[in-house]
Protein backbone atom coordinates (compact mmCIF):
# COMPACT_ATOMS: atom_id res chain seq x y z
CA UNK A 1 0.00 0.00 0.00
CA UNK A 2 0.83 2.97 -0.94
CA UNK A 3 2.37 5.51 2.55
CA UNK A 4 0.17 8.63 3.48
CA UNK A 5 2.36 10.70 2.05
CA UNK A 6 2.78 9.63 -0.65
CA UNK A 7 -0.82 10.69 -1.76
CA UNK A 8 0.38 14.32 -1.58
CA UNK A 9 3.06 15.99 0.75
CA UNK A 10 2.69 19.88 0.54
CA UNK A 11 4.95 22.12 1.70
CA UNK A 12 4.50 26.10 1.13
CA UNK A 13 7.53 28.23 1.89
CA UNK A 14 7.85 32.25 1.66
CA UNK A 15 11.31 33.41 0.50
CA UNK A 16 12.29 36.89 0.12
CA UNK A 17 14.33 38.44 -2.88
CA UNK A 18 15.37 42.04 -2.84
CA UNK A 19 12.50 44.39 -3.79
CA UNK A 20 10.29 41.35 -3.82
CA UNK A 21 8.91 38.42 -2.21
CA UNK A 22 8.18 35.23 -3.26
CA UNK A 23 5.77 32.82 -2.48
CA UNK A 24 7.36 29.37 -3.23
CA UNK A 25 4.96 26.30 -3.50
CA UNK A 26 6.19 22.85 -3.11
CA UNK A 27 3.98 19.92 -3.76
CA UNK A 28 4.57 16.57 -4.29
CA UNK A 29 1.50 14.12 -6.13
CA UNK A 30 1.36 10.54 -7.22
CA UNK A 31 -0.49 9.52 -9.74
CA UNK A 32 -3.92 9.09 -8.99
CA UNK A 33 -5.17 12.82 -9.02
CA UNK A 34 -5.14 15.97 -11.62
CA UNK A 35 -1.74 17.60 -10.22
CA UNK A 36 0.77 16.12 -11.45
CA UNK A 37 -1.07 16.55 -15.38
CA UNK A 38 -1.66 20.01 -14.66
CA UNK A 39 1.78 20.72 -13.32
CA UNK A 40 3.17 18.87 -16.71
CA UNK A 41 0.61 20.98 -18.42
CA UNK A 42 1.93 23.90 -17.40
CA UNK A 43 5.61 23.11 -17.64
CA UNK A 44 7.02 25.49 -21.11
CA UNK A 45 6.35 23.75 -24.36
CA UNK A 46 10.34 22.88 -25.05
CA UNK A 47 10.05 20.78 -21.20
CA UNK A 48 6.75 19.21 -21.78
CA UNK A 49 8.28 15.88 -22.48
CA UNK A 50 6.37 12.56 -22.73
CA UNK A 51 8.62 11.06 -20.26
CA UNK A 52 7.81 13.66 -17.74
CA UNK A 53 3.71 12.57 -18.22
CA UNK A 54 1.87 10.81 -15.52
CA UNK A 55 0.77 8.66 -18.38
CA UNK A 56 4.46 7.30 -19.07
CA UNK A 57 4.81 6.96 -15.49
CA UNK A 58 1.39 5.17 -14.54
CA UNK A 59 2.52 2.54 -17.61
CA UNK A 60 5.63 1.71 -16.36
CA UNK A 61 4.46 1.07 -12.94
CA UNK A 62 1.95 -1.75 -13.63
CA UNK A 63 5.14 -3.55 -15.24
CA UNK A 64 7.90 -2.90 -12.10
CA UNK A 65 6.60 -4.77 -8.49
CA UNK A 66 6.49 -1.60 -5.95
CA UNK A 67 7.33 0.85 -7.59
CA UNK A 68 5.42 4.04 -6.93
CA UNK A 69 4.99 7.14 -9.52
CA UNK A 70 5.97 10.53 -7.86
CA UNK A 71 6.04 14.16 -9.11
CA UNK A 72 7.77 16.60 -7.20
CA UNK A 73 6.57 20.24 -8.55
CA UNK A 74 8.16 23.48 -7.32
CA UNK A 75 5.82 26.58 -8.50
CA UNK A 76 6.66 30.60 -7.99
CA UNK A 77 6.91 34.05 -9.92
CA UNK A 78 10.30 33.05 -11.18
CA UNK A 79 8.65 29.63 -13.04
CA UNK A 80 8.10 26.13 -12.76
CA UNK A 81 9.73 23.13 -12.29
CA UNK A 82 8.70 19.19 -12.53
CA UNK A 83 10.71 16.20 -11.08
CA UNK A 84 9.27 13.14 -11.87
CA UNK A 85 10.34 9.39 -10.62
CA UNK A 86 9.32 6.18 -9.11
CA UNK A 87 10.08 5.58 -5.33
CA UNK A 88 10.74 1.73 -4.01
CA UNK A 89 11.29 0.61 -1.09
CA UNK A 90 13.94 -1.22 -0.18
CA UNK A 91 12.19 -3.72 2.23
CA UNK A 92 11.17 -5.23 -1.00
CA UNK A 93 14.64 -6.75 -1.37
CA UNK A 94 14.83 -9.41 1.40
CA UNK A 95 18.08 -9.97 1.54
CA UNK A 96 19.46 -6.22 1.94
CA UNK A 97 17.25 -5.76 5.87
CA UNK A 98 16.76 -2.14 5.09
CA UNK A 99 15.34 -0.49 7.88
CA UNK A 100 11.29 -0.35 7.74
CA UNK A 101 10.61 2.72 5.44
CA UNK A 102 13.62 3.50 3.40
CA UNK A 103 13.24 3.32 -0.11
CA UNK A 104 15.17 4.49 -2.94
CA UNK A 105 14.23 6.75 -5.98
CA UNK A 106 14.98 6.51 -9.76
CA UNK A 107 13.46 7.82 -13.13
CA UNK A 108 11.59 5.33 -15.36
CA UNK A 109 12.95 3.15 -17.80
CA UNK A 110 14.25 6.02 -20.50
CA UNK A 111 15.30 9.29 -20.49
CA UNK A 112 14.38 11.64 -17.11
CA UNK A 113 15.36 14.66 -15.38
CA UNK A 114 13.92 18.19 -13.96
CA UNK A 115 12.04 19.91 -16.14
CA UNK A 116 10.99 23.38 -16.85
CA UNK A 117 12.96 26.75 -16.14
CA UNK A 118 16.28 24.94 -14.89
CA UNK A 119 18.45 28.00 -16.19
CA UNK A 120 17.24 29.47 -13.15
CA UNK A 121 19.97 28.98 -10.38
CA UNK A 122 17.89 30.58 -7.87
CA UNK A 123 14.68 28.24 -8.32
CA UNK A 124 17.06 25.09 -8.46
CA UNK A 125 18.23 25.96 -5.70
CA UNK A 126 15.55 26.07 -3.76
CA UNK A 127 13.91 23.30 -4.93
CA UNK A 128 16.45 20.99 -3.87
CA UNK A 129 16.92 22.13 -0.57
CA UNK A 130 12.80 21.52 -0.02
CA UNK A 131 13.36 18.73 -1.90
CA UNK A 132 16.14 17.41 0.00
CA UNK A 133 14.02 17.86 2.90
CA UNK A 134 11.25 15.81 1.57
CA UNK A 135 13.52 12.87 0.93
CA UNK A 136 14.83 13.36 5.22
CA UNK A 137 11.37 13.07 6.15
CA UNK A 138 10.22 9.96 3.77
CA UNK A 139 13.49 7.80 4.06
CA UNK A 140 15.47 7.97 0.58
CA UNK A 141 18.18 6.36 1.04
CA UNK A 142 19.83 7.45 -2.84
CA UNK A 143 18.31 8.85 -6.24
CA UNK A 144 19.53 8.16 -9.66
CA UNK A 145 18.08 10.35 -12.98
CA UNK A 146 18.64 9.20 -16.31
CA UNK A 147 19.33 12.40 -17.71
CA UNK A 148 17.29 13.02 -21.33
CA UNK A 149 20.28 14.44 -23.47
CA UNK A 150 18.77 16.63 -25.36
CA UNK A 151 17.26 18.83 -22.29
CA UNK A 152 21.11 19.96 -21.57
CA UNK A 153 20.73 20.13 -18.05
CA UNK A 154 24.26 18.57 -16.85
CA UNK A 155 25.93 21.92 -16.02
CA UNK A 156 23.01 23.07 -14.02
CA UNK A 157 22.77 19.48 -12.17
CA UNK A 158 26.39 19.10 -11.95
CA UNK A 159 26.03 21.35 -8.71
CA UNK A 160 24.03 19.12 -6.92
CA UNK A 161 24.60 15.67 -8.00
CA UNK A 162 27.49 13.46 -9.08
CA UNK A 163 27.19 13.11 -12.84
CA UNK A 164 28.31 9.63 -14.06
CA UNK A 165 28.77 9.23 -17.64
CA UNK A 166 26.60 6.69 -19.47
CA UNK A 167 26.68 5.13 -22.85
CA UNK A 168 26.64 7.23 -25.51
CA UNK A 169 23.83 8.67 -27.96
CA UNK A 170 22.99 9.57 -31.28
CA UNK A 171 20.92 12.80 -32.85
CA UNK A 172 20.09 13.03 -36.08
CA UNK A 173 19.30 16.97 -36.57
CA UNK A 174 16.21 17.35 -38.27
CA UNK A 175 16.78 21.65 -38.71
CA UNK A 176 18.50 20.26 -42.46
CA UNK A 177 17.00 20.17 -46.02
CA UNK A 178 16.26 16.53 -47.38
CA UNK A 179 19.61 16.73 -49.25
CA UNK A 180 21.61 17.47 -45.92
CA UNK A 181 19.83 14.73 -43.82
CA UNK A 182 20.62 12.04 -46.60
CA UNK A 183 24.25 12.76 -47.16
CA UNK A 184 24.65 12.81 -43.50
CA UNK A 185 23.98 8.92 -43.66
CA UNK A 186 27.04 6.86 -43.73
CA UNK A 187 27.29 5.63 -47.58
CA UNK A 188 26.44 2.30 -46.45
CA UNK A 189 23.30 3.32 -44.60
CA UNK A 190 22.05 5.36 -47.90
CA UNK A 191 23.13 2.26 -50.06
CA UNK A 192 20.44 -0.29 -47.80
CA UNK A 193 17.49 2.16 -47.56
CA UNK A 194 18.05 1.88 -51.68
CA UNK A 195 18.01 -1.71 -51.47
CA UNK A 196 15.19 -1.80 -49.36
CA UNK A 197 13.30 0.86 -51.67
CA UNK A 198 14.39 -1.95 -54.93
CA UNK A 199 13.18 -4.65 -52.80
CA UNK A 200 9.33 -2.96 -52.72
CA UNK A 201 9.51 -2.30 -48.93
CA UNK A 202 6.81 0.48 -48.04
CA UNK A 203 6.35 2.68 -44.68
CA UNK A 204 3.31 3.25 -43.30
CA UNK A 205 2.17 5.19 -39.68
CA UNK A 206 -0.55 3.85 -37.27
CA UNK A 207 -2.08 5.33 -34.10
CA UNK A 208 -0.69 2.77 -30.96
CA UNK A 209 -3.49 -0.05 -30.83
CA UNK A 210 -4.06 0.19 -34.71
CA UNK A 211 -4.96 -2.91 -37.30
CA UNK A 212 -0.98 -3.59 -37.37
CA UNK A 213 -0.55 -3.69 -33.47
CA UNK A 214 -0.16 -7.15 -33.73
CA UNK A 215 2.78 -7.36 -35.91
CA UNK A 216 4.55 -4.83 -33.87
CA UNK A 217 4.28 -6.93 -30.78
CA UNK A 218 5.03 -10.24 -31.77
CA UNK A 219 8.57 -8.49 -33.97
CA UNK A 220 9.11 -6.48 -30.83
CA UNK A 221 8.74 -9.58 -28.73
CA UNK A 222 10.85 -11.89 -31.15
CA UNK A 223 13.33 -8.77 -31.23
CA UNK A 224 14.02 -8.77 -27.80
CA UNK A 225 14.63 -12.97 -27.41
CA UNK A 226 16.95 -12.93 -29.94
CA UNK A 227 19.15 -10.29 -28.22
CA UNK A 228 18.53 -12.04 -24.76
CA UNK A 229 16.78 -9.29 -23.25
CA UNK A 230 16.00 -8.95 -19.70
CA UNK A 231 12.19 -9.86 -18.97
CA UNK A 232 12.09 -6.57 -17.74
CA UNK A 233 11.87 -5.47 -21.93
CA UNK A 234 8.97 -7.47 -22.23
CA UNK A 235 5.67 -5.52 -21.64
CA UNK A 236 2.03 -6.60 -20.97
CA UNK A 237 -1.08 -5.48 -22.98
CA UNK A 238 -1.85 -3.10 -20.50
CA UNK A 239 0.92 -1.57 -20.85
CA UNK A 240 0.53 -0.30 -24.30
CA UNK A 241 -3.01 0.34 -23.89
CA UNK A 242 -2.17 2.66 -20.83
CA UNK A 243 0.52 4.84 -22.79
CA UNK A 244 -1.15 5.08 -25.74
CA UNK A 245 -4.51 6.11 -24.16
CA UNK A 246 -2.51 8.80 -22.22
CA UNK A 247 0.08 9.76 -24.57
CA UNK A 248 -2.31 10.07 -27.45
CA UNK A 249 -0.63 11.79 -30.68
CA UNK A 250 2.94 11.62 -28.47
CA UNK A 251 3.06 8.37 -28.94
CA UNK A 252 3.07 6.30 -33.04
CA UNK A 253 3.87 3.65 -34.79
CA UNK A 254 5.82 2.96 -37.93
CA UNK A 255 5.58 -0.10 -40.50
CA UNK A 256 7.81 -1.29 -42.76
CA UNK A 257 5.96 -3.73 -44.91
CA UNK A 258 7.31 -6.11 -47.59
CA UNK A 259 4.91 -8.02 -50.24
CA UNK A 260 2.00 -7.19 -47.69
CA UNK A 261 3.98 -8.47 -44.69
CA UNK A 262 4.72 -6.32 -41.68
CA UNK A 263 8.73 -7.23 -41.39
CA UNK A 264 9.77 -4.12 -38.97
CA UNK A 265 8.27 -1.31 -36.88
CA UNK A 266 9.04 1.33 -34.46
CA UNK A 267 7.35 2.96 -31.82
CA UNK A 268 8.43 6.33 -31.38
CA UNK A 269 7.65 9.38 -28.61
CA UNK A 270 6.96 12.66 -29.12
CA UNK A 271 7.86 15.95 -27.21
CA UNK A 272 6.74 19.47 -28.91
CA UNK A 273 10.56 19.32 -30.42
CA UNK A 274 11.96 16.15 -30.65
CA UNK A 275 11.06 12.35 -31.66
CA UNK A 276 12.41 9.29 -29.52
CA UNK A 277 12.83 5.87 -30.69
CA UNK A 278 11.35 4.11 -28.34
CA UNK A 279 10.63 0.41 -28.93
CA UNK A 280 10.96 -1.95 -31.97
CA UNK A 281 12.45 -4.51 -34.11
CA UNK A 282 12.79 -6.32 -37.60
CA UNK A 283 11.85 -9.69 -38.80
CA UNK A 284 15.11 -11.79 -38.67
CA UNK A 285 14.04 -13.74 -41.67
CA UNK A 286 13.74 -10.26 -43.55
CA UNK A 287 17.51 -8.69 -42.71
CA UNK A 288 18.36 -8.94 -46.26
CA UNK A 289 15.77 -6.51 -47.42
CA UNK A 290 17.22 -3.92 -45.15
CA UNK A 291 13.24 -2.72 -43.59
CA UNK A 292 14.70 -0.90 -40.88
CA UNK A 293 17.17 1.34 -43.09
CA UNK A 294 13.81 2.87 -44.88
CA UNK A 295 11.50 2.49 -41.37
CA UNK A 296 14.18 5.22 -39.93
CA UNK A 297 14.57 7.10 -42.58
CA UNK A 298 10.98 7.27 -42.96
CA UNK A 299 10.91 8.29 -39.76
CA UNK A 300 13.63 11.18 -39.46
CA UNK A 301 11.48 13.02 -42.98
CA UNK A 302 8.15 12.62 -41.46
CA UNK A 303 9.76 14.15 -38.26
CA UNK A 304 11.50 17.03 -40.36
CA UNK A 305 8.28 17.65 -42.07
CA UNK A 306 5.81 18.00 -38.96
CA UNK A 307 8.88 20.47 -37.88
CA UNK A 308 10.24 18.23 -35.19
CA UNK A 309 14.01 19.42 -34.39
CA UNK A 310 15.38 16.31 -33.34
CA UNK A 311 15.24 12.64 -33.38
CA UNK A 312 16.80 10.77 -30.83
CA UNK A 313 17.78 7.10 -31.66
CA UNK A 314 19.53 6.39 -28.14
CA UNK A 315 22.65 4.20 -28.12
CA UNK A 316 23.58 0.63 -27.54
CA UNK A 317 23.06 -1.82 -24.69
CA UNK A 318 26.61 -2.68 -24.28
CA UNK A 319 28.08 1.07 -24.97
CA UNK A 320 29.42 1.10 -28.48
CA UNK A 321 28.82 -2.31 -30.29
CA UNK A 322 26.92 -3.00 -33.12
CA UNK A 323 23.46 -1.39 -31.98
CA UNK A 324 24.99 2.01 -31.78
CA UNK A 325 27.05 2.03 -34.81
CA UNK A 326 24.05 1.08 -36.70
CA UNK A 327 22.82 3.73 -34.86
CA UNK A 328 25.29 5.96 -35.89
CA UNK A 329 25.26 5.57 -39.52
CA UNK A 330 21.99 7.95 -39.84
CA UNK A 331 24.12 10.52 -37.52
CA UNK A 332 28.50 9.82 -37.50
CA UNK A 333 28.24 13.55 -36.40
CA UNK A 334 25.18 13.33 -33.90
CA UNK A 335 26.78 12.09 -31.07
CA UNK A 336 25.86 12.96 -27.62
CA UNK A 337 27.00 12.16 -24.05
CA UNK A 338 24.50 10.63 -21.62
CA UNK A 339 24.68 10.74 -18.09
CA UNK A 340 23.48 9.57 -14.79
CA UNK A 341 23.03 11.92 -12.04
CA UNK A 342 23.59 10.71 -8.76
CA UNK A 343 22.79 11.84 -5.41
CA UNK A 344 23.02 10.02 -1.59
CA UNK A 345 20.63 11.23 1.09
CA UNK A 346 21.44 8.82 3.64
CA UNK A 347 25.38 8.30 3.81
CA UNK A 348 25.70 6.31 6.66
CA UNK A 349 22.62 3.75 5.44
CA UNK A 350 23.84 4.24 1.63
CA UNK A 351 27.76 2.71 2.86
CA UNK A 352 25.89 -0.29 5.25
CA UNK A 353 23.75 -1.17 2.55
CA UNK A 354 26.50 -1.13 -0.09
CA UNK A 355 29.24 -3.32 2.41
CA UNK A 356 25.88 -5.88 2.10
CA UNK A 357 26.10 -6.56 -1.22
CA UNK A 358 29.57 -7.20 -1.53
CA UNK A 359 28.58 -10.01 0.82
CA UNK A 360 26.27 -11.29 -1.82
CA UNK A 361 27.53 -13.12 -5.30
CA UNK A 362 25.41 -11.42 -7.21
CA UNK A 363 25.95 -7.88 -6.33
CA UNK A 364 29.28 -8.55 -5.45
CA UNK A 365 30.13 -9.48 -9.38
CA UNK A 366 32.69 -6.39 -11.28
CA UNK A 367 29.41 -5.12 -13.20
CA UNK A 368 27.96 -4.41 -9.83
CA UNK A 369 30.56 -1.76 -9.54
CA UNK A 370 28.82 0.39 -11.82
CA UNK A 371 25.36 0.48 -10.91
CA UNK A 372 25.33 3.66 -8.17
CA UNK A 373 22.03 1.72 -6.34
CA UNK A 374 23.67 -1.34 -6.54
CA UNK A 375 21.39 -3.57 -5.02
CA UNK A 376 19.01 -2.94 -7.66
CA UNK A 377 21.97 -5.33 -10.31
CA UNK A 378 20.37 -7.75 -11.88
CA UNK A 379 17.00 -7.05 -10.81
């Protein structure tokens, strides 16, 4: 069950400025109620990211055991900003005897961060001092953000958290004419969306839940066993049904389609400047025809046309192996860093809790290392 307050925690502090005074308000919501969509609704069109919707939020928690959606919104005359994440608590993990309460926090599955008017020092500030505050009073232990890339935010974070660097992205800049995206493509890329335009592979788009849905499932679930992805990659029904219904237009499909058969597709997120690949896959039996090559590029013109600035095809699971440098061949120049910010509330729990799982295999293994809530490895 969900703690009291986590329904909603309000604080309201008064802070004075010279010449001025302003009234701060500092609210935190879950899910359930109309704050944390207003708040989002109100956050400046550039910030108003899908991944920083309830919606995203509320999907992602029916497919992770405990964990609980949270929005931490900090409102004055200087602007807004929005901090969205999932709290779990750590009595959840048998094996760690956390003390009753504690709980760590951590963005979804994705790209995260603090959104709105971060430029402003002075409102950053403050929020993370009340902020800070809330996590004394409701036992966080640590927080980890995924940071989204393209928000830029690093410098402004870098003064609170620890910024760890993760693996790398790529961009492909959609502020180009046609001719400039397509001889940014690596020759090789160009040469297989050719093939697959020879080989009578067509594009189509479809709402989420369209006559195609079906296809995109079963490739994206045939996708994901032949990489050996974690069960974690593999979604419910509900899942879909939830971000699509609350996502609406942020949230498409793409088809590639060969003879009549659906061989690869995409789902991709929208924010008012810039696309995301999300989650998809190809047909293995259909490699040849190169479906993907077209799907993307498909993808990066009708993002260019509906005046979309960027498109965001993320990186590779294991840093820079094949993923990414197929990845890279619609972008060699688009690279961008990704990082992790990191931030301990709890110092003395944080260095008990880590000592216990170096006393476990598991989290004891060199990968463990790297994970800064390390007895979430493996899980």
């Amino acid at each position: 069950m969900r703690p009291e307050w986590g329904k909603l925690a309000i604080k309201t502090a008064v802070r004075d400025l010279p010449g001025a005074e302003v009234h701060m308000k500092f609210e935190v919501f879950d899910d359930t109620g109309a704050g944390w969509e207003k708040a989002w609704a109100d956050l400046p069109p550039r910030s108003r990211d899908a991944f920083a919707s309830p919606a995203y939020y509320r999907a992602f928690a029916a497919t992770e055991k405990g964990a609980l959606p949270e929005c931490a919104v900090l409102r004055d005359g200087r602007g807004i900003l929005l901090y969205p994440y999932f709290r779990r608590m750590l009595s959840e993990i048998d094996w760690l005897h956390a003390p009753d309460g504690s709980c760590d926090i951590m963005t979804a599955y994705g790209y995260g961060g603090i959104y709105g008017d971060i430029d402003r020092d002075d409102l950053l500030d403050d929020f993370m001092v009340l902020f800070g505050e809330h996590c004394a009073r409701t036992g966080v232990v640590a927080e980890l953000i995924r940071l989204n890339p393209l928000l830029g935010s690093e410098s402004a974070l870098s003064r609170h958290y620890e910024l760890r660097t993760g693996n790398r992205q790529v961009v492909v800049d959609l502020r180009r004419s046609d001719d400039e995206i397509w001889r940014g493509y690596r020759h090789n890329n160009r040469k297989n969306v050719n093939k697959a335009l020879r080989s009578g592979v067509e594009v189509i788009q479809e709402q989420p839940l369209g006559p195609h849905f079906g296809d995109f499932l079963s490739i994206y679930a045939s996708t994901m066993d032949r990489r050996g992805a974690d069960r974690g990659f593999h979604f419910p029904d509900g899942f879909y049904r939830t971000l699509a219904g609350g996502l609406g237009d942020g949230c498409r499909v793409f088809y590639a389609l060969a003879g009549g058969t659906t061989v690869s597709a995409e789902m991709v997120l929208t924010s008012a400047t810039a696309v995301y690949s999300f989650l998809g896959g190809t047909r293995e039996e259909f490699f040849e025809f190169r479906p993907n090559n077209l799907l993307k590029h498909r993808i990066v013109l009708w993002a260019r046309d509906a005046g979309y600035e960027s498109f965001l095809l993320g990186g590779g699971p294991g840093g820079e192996d094949g993923i990414f440098d197929y990845k890279k061949s619609f972008a060699p120049e688009g690279i961008l860093d990704f990082h992790l910010a990191c931030r301990t509330h709890d110092e003395s729990l944080y260095g008990t809790l880590v000592e216990r799982c170096m006393e476990r295999p598991r989290t004891a293994e060199p990968g463990a290392e790297r994970y800064f809530l390390r007895w979430r490895y493996g899980g």
